[in-house]
C-alpha atoms as a PDB file:
ATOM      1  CA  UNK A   1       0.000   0.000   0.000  1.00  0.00           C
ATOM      2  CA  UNK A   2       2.942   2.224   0.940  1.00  0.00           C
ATOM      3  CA  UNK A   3       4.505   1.837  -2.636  1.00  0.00           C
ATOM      4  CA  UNK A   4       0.937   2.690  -4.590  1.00  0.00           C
ATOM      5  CA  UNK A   5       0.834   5.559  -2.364  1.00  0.00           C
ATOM      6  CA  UNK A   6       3.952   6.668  -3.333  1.00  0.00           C
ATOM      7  CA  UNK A   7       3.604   5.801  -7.033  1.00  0.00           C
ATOM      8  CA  UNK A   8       0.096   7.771  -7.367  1.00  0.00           C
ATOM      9  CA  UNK A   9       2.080  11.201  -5.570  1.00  0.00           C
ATOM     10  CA  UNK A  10       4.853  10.873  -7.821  1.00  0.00           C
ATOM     11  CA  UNK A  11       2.417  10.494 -10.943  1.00  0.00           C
ATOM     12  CA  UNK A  12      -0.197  13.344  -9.802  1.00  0.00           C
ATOM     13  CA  UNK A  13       3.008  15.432  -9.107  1.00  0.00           C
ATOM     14  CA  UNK A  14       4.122  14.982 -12.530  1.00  0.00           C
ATOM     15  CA  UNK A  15       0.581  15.410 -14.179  1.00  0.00           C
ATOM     16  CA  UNK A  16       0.260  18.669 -12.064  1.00  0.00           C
ATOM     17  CA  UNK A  17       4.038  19.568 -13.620  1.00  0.00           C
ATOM     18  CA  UNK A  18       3.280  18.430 -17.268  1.00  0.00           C
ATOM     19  CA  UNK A  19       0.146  20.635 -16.909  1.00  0.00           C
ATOM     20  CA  UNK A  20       1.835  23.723 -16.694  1.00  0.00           C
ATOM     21  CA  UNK A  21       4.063  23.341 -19.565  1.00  0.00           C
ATOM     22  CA  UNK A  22       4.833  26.271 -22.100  1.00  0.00           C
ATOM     23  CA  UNK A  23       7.256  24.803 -24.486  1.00  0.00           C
ATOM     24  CA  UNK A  24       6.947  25.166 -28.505  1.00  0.00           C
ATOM     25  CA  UNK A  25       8.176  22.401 -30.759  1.00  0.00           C
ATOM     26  CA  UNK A  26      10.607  23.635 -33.212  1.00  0.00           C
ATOM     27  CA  UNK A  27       9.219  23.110 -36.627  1.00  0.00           C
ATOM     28  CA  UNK A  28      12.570  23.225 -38.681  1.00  0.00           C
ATOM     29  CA  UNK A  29      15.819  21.152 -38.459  1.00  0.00           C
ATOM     30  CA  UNK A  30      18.804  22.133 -36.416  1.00  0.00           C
ATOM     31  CA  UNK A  31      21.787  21.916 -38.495  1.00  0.00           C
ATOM     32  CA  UNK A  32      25.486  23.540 -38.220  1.00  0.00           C
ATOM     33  CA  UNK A  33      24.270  26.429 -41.110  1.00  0.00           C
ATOM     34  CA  UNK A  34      21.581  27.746 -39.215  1.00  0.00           C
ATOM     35  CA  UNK A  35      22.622  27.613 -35.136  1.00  0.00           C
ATOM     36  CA  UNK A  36      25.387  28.747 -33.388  1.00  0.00           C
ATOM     37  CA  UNK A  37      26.869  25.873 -31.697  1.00  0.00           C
ATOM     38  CA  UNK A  38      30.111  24.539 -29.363  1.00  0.00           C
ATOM     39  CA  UNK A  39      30.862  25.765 -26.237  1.00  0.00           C
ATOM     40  CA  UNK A  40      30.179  30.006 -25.693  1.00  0.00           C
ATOM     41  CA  UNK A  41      33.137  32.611 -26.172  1.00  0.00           C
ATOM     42  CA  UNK A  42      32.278  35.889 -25.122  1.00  0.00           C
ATOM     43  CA  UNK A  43      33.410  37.536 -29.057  1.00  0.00           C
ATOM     44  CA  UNK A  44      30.515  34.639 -30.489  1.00  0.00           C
ATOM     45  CA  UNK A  45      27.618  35.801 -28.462  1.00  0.00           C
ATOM     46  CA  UNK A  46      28.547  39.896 -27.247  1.00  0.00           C
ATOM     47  CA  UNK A  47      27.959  38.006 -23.879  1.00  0.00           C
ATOM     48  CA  UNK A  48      30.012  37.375 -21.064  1.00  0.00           C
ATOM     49  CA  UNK A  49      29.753  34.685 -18.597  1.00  0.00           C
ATOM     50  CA  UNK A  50      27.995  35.915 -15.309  1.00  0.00           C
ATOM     51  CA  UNK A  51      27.162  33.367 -13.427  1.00  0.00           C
ATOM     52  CA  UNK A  52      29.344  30.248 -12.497  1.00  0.00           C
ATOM     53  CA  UNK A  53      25.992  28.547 -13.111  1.00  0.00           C
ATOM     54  CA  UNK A  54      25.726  29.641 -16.620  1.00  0.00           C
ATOM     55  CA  UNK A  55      25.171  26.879 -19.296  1.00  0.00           C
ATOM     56  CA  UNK A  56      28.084  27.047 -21.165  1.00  0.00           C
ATOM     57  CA  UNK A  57      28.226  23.266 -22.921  1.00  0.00           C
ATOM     58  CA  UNK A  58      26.123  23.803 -26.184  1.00  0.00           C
ATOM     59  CA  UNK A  59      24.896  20.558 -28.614  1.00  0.00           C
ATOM     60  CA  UNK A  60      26.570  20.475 -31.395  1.00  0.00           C
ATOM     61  CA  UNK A  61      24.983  20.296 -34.530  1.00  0.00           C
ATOM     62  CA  UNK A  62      27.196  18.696 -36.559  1.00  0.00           C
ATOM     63  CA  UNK A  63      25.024  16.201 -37.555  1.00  0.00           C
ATOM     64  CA  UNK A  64      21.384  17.039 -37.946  1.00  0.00           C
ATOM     65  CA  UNK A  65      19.176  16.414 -34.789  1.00  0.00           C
ATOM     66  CA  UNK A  66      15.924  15.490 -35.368  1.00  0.00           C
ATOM     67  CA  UNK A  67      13.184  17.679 -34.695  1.00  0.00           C
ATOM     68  CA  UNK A  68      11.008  15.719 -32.983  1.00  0.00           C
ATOM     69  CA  UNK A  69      13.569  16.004 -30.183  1.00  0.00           C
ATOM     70  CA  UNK A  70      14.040  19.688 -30.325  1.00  0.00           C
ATOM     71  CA  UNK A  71      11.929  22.165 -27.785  1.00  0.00           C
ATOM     72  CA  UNK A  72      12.343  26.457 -28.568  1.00  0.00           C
ATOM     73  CA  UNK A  73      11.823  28.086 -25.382  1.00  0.00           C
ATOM     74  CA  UNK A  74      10.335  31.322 -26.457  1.00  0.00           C
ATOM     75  CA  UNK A  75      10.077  33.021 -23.188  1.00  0.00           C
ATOM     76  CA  UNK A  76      11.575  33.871 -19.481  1.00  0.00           C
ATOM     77  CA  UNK A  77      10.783  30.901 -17.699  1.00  0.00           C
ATOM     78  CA  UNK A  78      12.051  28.321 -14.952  1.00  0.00           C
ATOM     79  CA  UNK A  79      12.456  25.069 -17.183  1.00  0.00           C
ATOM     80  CA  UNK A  80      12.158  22.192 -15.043  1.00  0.00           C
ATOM     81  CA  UNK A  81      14.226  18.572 -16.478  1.00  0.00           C
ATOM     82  CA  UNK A  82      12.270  15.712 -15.350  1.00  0.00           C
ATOM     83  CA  UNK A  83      14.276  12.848 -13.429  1.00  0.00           C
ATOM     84  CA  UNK A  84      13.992   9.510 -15.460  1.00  0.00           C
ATOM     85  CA  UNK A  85      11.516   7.192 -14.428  1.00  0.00           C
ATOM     86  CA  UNK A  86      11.848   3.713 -13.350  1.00  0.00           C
ATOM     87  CA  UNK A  87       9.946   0.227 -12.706  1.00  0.00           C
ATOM     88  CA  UNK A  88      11.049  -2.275 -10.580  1.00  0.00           C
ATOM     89  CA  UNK A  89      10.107  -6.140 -10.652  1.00  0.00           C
ATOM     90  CA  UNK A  90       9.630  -5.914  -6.806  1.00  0.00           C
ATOM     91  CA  UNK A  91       8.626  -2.588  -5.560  1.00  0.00           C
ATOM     92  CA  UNK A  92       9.181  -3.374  -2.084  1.00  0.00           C
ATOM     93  CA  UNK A  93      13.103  -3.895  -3.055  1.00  0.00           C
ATOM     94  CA  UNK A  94      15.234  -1.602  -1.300  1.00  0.00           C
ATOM     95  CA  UNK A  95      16.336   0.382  -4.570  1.00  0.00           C
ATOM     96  CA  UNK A  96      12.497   0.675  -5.327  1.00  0.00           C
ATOM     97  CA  UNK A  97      12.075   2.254  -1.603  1.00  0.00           C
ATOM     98  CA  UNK A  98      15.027   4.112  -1.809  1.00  0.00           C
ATOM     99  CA  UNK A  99      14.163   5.612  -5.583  1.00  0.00           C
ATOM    100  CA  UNK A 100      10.311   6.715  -4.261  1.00  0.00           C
ATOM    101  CA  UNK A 101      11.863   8.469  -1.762  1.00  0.00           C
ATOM    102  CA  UNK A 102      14.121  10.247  -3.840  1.00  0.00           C
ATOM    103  CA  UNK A 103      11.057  11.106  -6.061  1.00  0.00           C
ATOM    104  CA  UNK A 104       9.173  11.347  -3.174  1.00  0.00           C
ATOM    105  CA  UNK A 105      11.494  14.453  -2.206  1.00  0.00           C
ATOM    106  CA  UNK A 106      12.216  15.695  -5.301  1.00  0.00           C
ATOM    107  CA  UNK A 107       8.612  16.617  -6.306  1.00  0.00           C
ATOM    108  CA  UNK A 108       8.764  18.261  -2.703  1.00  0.00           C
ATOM    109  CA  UNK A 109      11.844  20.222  -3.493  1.00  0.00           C
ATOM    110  CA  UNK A 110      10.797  20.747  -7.032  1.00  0.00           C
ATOM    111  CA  UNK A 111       7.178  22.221  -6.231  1.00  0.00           C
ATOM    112  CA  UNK A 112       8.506  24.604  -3.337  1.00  0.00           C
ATOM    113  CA  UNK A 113      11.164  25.951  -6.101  1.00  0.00           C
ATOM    114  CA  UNK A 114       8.512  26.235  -8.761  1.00  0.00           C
ATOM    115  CA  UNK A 115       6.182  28.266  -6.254  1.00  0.00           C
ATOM    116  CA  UNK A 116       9.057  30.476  -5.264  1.00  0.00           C
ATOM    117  CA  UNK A 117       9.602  31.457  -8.720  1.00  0.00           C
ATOM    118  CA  UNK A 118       6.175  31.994  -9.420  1.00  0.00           C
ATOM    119  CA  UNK A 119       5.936  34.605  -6.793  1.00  0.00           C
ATOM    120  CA  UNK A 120       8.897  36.045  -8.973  1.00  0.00           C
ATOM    121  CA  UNK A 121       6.193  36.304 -11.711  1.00  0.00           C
ATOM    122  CA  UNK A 122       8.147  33.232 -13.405  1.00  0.00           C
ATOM    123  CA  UNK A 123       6.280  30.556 -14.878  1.00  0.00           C
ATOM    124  CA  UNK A 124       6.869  26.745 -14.817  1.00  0.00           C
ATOM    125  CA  UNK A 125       7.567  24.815 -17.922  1.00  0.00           C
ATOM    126  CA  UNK A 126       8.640  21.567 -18.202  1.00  0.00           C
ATOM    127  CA  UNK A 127      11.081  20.153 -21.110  1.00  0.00           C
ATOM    128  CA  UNK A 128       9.511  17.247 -22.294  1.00  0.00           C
ATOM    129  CA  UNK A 129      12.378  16.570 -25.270  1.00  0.00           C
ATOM    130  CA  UNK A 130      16.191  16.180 -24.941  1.00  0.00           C
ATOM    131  CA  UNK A 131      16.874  19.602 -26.546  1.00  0.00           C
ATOM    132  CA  UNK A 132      16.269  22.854 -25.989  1.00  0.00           C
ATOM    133  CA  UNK A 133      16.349  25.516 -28.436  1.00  0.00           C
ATOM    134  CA  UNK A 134      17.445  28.866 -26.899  1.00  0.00           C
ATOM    135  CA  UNK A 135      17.208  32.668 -28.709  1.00  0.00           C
ATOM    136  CA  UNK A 136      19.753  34.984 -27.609  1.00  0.00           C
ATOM    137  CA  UNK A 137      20.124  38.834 -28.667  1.00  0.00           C
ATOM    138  CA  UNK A 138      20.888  39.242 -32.019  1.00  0.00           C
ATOM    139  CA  UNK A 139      18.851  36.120 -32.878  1.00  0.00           C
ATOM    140  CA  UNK A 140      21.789  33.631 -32.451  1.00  0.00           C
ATOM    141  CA  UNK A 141      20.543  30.647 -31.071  1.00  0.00           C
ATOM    142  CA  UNK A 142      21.983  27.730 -28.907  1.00  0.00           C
ATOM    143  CA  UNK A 143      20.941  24.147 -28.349  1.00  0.00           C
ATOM    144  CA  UNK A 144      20.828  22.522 -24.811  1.00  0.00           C
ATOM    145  CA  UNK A 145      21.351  18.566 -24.208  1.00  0.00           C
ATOM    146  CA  UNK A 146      19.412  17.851 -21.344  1.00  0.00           C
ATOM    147  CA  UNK A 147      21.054  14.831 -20.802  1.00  0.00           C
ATOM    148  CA  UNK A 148      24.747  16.303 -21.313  1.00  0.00           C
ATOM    149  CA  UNK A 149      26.482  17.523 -17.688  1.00  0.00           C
ATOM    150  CA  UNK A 150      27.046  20.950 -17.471  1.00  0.00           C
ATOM    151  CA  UNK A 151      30.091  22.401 -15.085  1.00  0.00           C
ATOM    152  CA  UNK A 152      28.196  21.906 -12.485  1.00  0.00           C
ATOM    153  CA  UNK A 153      26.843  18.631 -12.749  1.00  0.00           C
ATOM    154  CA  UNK A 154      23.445  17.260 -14.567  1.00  0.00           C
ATOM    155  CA  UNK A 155      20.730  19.569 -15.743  1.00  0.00           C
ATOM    156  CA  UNK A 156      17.776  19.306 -14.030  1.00  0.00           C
ATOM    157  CA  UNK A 157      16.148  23.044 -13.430  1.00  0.00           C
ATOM    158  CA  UNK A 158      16.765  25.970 -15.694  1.00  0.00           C
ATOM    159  CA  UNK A 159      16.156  29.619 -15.084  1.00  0.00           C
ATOM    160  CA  UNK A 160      15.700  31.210 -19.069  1.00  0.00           C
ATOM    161  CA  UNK A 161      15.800  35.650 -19.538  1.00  0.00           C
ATOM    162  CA  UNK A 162      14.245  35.620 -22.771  1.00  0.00           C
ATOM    163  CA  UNK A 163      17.567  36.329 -24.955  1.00  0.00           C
ATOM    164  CA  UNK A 164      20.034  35.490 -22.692  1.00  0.00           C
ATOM    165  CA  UNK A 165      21.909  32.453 -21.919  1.00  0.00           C
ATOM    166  CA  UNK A 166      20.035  30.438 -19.553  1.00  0.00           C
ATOM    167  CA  UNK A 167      21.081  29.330 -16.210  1.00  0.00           C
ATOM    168  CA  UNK A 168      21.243  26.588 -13.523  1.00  0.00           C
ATOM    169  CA  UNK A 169      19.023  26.234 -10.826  1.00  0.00           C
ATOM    170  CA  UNK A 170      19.424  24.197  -7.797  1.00  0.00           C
ATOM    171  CA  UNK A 171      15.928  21.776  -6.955  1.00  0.00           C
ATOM    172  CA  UNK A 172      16.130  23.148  -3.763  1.00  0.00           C
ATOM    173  CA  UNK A 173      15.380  26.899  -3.371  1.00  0.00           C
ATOM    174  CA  UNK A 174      17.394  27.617  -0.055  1.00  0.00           C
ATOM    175  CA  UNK A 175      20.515  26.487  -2.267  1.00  0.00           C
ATOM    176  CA  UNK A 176      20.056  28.777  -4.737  1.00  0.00           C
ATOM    177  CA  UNK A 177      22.018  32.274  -4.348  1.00  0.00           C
ATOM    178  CA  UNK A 178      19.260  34.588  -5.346  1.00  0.00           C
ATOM    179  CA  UNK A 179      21.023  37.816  -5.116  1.00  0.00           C
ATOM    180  CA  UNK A 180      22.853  36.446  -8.228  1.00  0.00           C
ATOM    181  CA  UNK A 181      18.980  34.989  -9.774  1.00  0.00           C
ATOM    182  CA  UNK A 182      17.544  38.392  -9.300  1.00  0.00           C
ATOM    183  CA  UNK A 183      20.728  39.772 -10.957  1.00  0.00           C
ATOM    184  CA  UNK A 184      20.231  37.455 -14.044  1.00  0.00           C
ATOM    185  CA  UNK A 185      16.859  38.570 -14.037  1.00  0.00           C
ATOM    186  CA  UNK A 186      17.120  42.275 -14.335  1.00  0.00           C
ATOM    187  CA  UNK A 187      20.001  42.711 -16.408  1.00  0.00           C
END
């Protein structure tokens, strides 16, 4: 009973988080001729890294990614990367207890964060594809791999300033230096 518990709060938490979602599906393909790619140098993109949190490993595109995999964010928004889901043969295992707990707290630490920014006037959006499509000033744009570590470690919540470089955001708000958020915000 414990584990269906846990399994219907981690689904209604995603539902609730997939219902909020603001993301447009880019309609062309991403190829080398038509996005700036490789990792950011200030001359490239007229902007200069601000934040140790700043996304600075860009997909290349190389070879063309498909489009079904490609997101545009169009607007300033907190992007949230959902964790990858798993089943279990016996979900009274202790890696099944041990992973609904982690999702347990994550949706926890996830919701406060989203409800934080939204008193911030920031909306919610969830990436539901591997890349994200980013447009900077000057209408250079940059692809994210959701799944590639940053600096700092795996993506998992982005903070995007509609033509700027976006941002990493700790799950959990107290961890987050906001002085430095509000910052990224305003400038």
């Amino acid at each position: 009973m414990r584990n269906m518990r846990k399994t219907v709060i981690i689904l209604s938490v995603l539902t609730l988080i997939a219902g909020s979602c603001g993301l447009a599906t880019k309609k062309q393909t991403a190829t080398k001729n038509n996005v700036d790619v490789g990792v950011q140098q200030e001359s490239e993109f007229s902007q200069k890294i601000e934040s140790p949190y700043q996304i600075t490993n860009f997909q290349t595109c190389s070879d063309e990614i498909s489009t079904d995999s490609i997101q545009a964010v169009n607007e300033t928004c907190l992007i949230t990367v959902m964790p990858e889901t798993k089943e279990f043969e016996d979900e009274n295992s202790e890696e099944a207890e041990a992973y609904f707990t982690a999702m347990d707290d994550w949706a926890y630490y996830n919701n406060e964060t989203c409800e934080q920014f939204e008193k911030m006037g920031i909306k919610n959006v969830v990436a539901k594809k591997k890349y994200l499509l980013f447009t900077l000033n000057a209408n250079k744009q940059i692809i994210v791999n959701t799944k590639a570590e940053q600096s700092f470690g795996d993506v998992s919540t982005l903070l995007y300033k509609k033509g700027r470089i976006p941002i990493f955001v700790f799950p959990i708000i107290g961890d987050n230096d906001m002085e430095s958020i509000k910052k990224y915000l305003n400038n």
